[in-house]
Protein backbone atom coordinates (compact mmCIF):
# COMPACT_ATOMS: atom_id res chain seq x y z
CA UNK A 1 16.92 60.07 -85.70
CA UNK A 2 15.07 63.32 -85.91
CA UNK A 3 16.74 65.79 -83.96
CA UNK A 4 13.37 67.37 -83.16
CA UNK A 5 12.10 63.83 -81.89
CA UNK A 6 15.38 63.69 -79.06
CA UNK A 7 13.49 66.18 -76.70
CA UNK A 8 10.13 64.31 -76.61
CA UNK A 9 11.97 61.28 -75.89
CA UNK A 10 13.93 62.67 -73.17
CA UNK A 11 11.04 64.19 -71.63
CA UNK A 12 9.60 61.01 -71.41
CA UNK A 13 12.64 58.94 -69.67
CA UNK A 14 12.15 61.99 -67.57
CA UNK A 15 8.80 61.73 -66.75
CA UNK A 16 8.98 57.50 -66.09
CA UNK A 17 12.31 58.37 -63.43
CA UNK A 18 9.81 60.84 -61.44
CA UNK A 19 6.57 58.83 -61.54
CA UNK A 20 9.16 55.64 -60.23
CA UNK A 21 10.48 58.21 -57.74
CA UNK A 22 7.58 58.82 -56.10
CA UNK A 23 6.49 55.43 -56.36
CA UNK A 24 9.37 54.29 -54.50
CA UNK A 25 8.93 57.40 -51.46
CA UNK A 26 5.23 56.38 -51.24
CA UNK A 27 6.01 52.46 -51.04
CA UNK A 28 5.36 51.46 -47.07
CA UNK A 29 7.95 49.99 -44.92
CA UNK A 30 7.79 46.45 -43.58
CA UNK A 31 6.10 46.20 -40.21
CA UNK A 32 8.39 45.86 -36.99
CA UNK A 33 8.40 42.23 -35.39
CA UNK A 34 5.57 42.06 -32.39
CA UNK A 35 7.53 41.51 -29.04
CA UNK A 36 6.23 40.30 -26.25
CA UNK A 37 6.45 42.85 -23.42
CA UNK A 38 9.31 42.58 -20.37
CA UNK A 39 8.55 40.20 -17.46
CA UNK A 40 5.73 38.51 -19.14
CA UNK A 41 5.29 34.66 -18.05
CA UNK A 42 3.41 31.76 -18.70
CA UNK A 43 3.14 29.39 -16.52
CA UNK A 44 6.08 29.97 -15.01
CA UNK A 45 8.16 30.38 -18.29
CA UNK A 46 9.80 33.37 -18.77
CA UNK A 47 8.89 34.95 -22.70
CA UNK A 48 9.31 38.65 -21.94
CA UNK A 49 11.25 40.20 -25.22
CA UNK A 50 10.81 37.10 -27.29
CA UNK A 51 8.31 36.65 -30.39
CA UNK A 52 5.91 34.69 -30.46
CA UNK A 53 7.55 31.80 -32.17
CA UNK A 54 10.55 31.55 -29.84
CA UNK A 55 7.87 32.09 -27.06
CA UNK A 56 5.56 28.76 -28.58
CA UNK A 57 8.95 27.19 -28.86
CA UNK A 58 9.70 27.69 -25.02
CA UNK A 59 7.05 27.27 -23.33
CA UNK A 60 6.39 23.67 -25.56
CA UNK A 61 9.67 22.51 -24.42
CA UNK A 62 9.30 23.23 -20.57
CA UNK A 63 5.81 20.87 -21.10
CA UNK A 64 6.81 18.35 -23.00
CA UNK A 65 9.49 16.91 -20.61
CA UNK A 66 8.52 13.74 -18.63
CA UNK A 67 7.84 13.37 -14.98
CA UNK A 68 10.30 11.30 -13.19
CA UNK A 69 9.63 9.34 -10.31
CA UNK A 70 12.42 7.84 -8.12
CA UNK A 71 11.37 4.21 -6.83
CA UNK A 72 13.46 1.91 -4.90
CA UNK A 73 15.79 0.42 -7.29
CA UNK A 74 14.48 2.33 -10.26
CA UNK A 75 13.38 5.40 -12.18
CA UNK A 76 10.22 5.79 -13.60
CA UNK A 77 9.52 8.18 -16.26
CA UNK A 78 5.93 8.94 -17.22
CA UNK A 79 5.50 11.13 -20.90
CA UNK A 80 2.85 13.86 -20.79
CA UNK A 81 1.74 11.56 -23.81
CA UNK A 82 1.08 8.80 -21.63
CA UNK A 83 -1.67 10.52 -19.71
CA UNK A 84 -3.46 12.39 -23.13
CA UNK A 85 -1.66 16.27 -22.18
CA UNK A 86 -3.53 18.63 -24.39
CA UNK A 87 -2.22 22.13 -23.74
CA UNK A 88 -3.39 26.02 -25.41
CA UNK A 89 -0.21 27.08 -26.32
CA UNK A 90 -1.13 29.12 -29.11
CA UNK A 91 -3.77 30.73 -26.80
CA UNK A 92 -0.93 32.03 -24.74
CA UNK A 93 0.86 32.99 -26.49
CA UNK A 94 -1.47 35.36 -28.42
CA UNK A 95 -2.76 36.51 -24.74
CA UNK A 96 1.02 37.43 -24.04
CA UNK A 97 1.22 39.67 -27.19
CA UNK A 98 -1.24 41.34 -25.57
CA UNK A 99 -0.32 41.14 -22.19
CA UNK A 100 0.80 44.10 -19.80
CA UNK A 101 4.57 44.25 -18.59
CA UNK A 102 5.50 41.35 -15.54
CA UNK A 103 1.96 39.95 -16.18
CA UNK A 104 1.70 36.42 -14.76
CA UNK A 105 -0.17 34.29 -17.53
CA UNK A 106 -1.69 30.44 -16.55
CA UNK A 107 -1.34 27.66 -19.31
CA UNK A 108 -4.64 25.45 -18.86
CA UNK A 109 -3.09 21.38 -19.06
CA UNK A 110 -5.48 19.21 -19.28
CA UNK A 111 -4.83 15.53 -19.18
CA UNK A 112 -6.67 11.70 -18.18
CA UNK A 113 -6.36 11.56 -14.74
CA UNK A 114 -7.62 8.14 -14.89
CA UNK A 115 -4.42 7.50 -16.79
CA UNK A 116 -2.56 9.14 -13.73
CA UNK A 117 -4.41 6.53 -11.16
CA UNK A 118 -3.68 3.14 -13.75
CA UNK A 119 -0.08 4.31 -13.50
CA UNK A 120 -0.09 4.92 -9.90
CA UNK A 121 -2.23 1.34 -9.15
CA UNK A 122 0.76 -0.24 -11.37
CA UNK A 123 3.36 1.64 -9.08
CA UNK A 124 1.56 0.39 -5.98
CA UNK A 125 1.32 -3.12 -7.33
CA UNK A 126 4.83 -3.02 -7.79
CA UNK A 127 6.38 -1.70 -4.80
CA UNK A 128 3.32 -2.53 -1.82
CA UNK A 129 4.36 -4.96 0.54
CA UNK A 130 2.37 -7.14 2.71
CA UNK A 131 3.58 -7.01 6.24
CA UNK A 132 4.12 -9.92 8.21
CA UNK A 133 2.73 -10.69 11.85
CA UNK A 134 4.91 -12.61 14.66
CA UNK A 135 4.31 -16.14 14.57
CA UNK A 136 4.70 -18.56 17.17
CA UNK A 137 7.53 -21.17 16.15
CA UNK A 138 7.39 -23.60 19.16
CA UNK A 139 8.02 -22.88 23.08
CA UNK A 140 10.94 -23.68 25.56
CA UNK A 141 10.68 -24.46 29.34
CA UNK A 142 10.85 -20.02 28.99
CA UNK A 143 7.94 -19.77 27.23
CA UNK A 144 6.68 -19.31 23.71
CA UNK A 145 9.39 -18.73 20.57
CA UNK A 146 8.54 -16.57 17.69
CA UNK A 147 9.40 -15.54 14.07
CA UNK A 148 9.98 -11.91 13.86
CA UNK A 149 7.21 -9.37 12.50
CA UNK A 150 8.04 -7.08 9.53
CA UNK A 151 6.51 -3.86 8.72
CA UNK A 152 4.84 -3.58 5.01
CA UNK A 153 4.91 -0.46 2.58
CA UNK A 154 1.69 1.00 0.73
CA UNK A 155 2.52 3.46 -1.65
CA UNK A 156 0.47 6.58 -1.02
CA UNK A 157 -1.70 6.58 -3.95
CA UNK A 158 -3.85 9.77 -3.55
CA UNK A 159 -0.31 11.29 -2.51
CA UNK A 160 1.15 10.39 -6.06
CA UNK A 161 -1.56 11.19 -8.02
CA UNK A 162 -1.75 14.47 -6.94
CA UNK A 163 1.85 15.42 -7.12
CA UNK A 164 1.74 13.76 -10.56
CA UNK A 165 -0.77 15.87 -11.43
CA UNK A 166 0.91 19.28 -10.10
CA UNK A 167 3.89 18.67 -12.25
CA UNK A 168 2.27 18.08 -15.48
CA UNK A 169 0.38 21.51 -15.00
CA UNK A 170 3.78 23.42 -13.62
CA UNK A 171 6.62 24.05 -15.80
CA UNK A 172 9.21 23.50 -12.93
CA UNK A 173 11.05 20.38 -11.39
CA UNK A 174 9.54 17.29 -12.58
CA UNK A 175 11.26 15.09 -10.34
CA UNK A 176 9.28 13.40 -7.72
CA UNK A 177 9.74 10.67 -4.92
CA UNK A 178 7.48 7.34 -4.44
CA UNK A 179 5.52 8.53 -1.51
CA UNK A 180 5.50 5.65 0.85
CA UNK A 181 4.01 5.12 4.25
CA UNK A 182 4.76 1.81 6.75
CA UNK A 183 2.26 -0.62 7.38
CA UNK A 184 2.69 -1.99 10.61
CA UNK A 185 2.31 -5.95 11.11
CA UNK A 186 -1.10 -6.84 12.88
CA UNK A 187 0.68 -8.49 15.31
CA UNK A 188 4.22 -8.62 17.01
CA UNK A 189 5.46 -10.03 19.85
CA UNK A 190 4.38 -7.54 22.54
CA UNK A 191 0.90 -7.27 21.16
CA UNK A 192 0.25 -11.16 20.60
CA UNK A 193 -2.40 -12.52 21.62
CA UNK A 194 -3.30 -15.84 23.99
CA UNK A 195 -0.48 -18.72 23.50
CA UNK A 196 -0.76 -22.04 25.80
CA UNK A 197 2.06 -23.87 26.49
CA UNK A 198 1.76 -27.60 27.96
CA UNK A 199 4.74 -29.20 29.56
CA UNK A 200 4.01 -32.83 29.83
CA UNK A 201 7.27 -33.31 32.27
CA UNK A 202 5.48 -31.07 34.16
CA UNK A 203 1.73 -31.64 33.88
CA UNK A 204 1.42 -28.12 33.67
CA UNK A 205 0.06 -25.28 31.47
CA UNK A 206 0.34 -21.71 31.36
CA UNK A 207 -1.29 -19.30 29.28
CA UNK A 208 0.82 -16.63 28.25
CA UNK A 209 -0.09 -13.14 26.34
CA UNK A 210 2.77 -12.74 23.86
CA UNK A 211 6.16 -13.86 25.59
CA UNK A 212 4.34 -12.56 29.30
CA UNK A 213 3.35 -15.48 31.59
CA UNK A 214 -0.26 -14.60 32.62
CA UNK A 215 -0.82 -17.62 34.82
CA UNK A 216 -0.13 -21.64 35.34
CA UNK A 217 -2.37 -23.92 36.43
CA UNK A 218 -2.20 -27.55 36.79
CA UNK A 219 -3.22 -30.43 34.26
CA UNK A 220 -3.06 -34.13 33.62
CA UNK A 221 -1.44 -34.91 30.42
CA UNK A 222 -1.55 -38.40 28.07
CA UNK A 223 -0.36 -42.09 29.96
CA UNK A 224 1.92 -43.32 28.61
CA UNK A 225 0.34 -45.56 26.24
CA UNK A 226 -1.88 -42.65 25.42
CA UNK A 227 0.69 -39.88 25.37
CA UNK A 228 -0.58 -36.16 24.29
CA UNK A 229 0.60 -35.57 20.93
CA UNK A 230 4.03 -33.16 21.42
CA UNK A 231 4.07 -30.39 18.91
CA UNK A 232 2.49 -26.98 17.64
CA UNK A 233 -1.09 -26.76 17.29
CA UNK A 234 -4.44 -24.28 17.82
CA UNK A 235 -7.56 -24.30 19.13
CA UNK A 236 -10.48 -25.84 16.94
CA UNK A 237 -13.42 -25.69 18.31
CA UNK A 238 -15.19 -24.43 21.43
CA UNK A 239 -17.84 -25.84 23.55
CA UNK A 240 -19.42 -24.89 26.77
CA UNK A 241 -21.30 -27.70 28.33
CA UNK A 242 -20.43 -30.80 25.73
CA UNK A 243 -21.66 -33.75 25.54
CA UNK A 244 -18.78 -36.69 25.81
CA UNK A 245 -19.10 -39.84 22.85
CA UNK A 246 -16.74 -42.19 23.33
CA UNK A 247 -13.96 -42.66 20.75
CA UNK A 248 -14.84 -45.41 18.28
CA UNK A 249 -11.15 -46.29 17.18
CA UNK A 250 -10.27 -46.49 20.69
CA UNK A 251 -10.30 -50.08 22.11
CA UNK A 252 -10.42 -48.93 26.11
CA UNK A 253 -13.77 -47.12 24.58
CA UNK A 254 -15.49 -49.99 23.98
CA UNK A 255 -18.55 -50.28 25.05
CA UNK A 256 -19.07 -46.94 26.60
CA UNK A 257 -22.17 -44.53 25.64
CA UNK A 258 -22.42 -41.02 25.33
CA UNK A 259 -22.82 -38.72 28.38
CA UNK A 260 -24.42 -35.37 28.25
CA UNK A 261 -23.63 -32.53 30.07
CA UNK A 262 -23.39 -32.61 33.94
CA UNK A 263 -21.79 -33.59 36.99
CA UNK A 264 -20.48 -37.08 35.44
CA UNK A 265 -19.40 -35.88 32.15
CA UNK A 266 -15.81 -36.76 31.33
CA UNK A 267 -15.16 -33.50 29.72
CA UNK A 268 -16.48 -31.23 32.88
CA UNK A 269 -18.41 -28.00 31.16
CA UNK A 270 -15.96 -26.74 28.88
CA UNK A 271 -14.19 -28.11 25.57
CA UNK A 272 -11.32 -26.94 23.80
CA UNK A 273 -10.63 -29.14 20.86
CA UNK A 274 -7.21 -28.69 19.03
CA UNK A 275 -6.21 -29.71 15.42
CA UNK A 276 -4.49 -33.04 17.24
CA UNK A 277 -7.01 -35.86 16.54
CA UNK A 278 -9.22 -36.13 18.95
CA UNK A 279 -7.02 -34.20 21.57
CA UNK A 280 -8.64 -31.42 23.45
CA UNK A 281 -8.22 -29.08 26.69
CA UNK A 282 -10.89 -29.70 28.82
CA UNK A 283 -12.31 -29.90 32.43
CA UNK A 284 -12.84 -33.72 34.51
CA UNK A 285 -15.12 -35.16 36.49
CA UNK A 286 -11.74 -36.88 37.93
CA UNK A 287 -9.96 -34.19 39.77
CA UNK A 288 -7.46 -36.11 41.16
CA UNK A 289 -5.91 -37.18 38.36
CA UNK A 290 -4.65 -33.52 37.69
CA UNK A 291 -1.12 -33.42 38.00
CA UNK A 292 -0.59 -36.93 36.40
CA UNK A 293 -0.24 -38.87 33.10
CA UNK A 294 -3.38 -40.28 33.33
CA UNK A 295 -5.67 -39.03 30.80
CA UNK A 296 -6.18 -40.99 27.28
CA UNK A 297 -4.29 -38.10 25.02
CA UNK A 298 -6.25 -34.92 26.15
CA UNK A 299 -5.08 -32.29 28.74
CA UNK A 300 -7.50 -32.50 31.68
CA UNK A 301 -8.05 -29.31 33.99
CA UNK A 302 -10.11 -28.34 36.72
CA UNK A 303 -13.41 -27.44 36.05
CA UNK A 304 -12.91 -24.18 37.22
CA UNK A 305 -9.87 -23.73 36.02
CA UNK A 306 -11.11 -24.51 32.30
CA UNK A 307 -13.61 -22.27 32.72
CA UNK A 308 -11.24 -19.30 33.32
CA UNK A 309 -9.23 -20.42 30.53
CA UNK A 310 -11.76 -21.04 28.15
CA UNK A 311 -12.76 -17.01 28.16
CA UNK A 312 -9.76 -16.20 27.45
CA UNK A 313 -8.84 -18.24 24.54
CA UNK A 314 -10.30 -18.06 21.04
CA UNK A 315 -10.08 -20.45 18.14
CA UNK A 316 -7.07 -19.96 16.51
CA UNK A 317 -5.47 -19.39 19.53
CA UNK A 318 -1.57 -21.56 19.38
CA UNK A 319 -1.39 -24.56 21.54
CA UNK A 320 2.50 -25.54 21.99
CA UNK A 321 2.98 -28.95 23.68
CA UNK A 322 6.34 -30.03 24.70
């Protein structure tokens, strides 16, 4: 080499090493990770000191967890994908970047709420039940028997829907309870309504309201070759002032025409048919036959007396005759 060219050569080296030099001072540094300031929350999820990745990936897992629902016999567990959950996540996070120390942040959820009420009409479905009323079974010389009433259960569906709805917009608990309420049975035994009883031992009848004896009057029951028909049955029909036809399958009949309403009619002014064939309550133009067997299968009463008892009775009402 020429030694005069060693110099140039060395200035040059010399010359690169500063220019990289001052590259390398005047290269910038990389930028210092964004953290979300202390105290910050979203929803109720705490992302103070976190970035915002960690902070997406917390606050996505407190809303994706289910709602659970504790039924009798059963857990339910309801997906915020089930109901359509669309949440801004990404939104708040970016406003909690920004956001001012302890600030208190809300995560709009939005979801079907018509989804919500299908689930909740599917929970009711399930778990409603029906109550049942006191039902006359029969009667004793003590009165009137009965089946027991039961109280029903409605689930409370506006109840549910809202506290389903709560949950999916809160980041907390999602446990919840099948809000129930009772549904009490129309009827029990000390609000039933009119029940006759008809001993034909006795020739008597009392009306009773629920197992309470109102009052006994009494009656003229089936001969025996036309006995009244023992058994539980209701009230039919009613008619004030009927007229009387005469049985056609009834050979004593024979003969006999219809009477309209008056002073002579066999039925008096007031007709209680049952769901016994032909067999009603009624009043007589033979009063004293009341306290015998001598009618031809009905129960005969006073006039007056079947016209107190005839307000008081409605079809329906349970006849029990022993």
């Amino acid at each position: 080499m020429n030694p005069v060219a060693v110099p140039t050569v060395l200035r040059t080296i010399a010359a690169f090493a500063a220019a990289a030099g001052l590259a390398c001072a005047n290269a910038p540094t990389s930028a210092p990770t964004a953290l979300i300031a202390p105290g910050v929350t979203v929803s109720g999820v705490r992302i103070g000191g976190l970035s915002a990745e960690p902070a997406r990936a917390r606050i996505e897992h407190a809303f994706a967890r289910a709602v659970t629902i504790a039924a009798p016999g059963r857990t339910v567990r309801i997906s915020p994908q089930r109901v359509g959950t669309r949440s801004s996540i990404d939104a708040a996070v970016t406003s909690a970047l920004t956001a001012t120390p302890r600030s208190s942040l809300r995560l709009p959820v939005r979801f079907s709420q018509a989804r919500i009420a299908s689930i909740v009409a599917s929970l009711a479905r399930r778990y409603d039940r029906a109550p049942v009323s006191a039902r006359v079974t029969g009667a004793d010389e003590a009165g009137p028997t009965f089946s027991p009433a039961r109280p029903g259960r409605a689930v409370e569906r506006a109840t549910m829907r809202t506290a389903i709805a709560r949950a999916l917009r809160g980041s907390g608990a999602r446990r919840l309870t099948l809000a129930t309420r009772p549904v009490a049975p129309a009827r029990t035994v000390a609000n039933y309504g009119p029940v006759i009883v008809i001993s034909r031992s006795a020739n008597r009848l009392t009306l009773y309201r629920g197992a309470t004896a109102v009052r006994t009057f009494p009656v003229a029951t089936g001969q025996a070759i036309y006995p009244t028909p023992a058994g539980l049955w209701h009230i039919m029909v009613k008619q004030l002032d009927p007229w009387w036809y005469p049985p056609t399958y009834d050979s004593w009949a024979k003969g006999l025409k219809p009477v309209p309403p008056g002073p002579s009619n066999p039925l008096g002014t007031r007709w209680m048919g049952l769901n016994a064939p032909g067999v009603g309550i009624h009043g007589t133009d033979a009063p004293t036959s009341i306290g015998y067997s001598a009618s031809h299968g009905c129960v005969r009463m006073q006039v007056p007396d079947a016209e107190w008892l005839f307000v008081r009775v409605a079809v329906g009402t349970p006849v029990v005759i022993l």
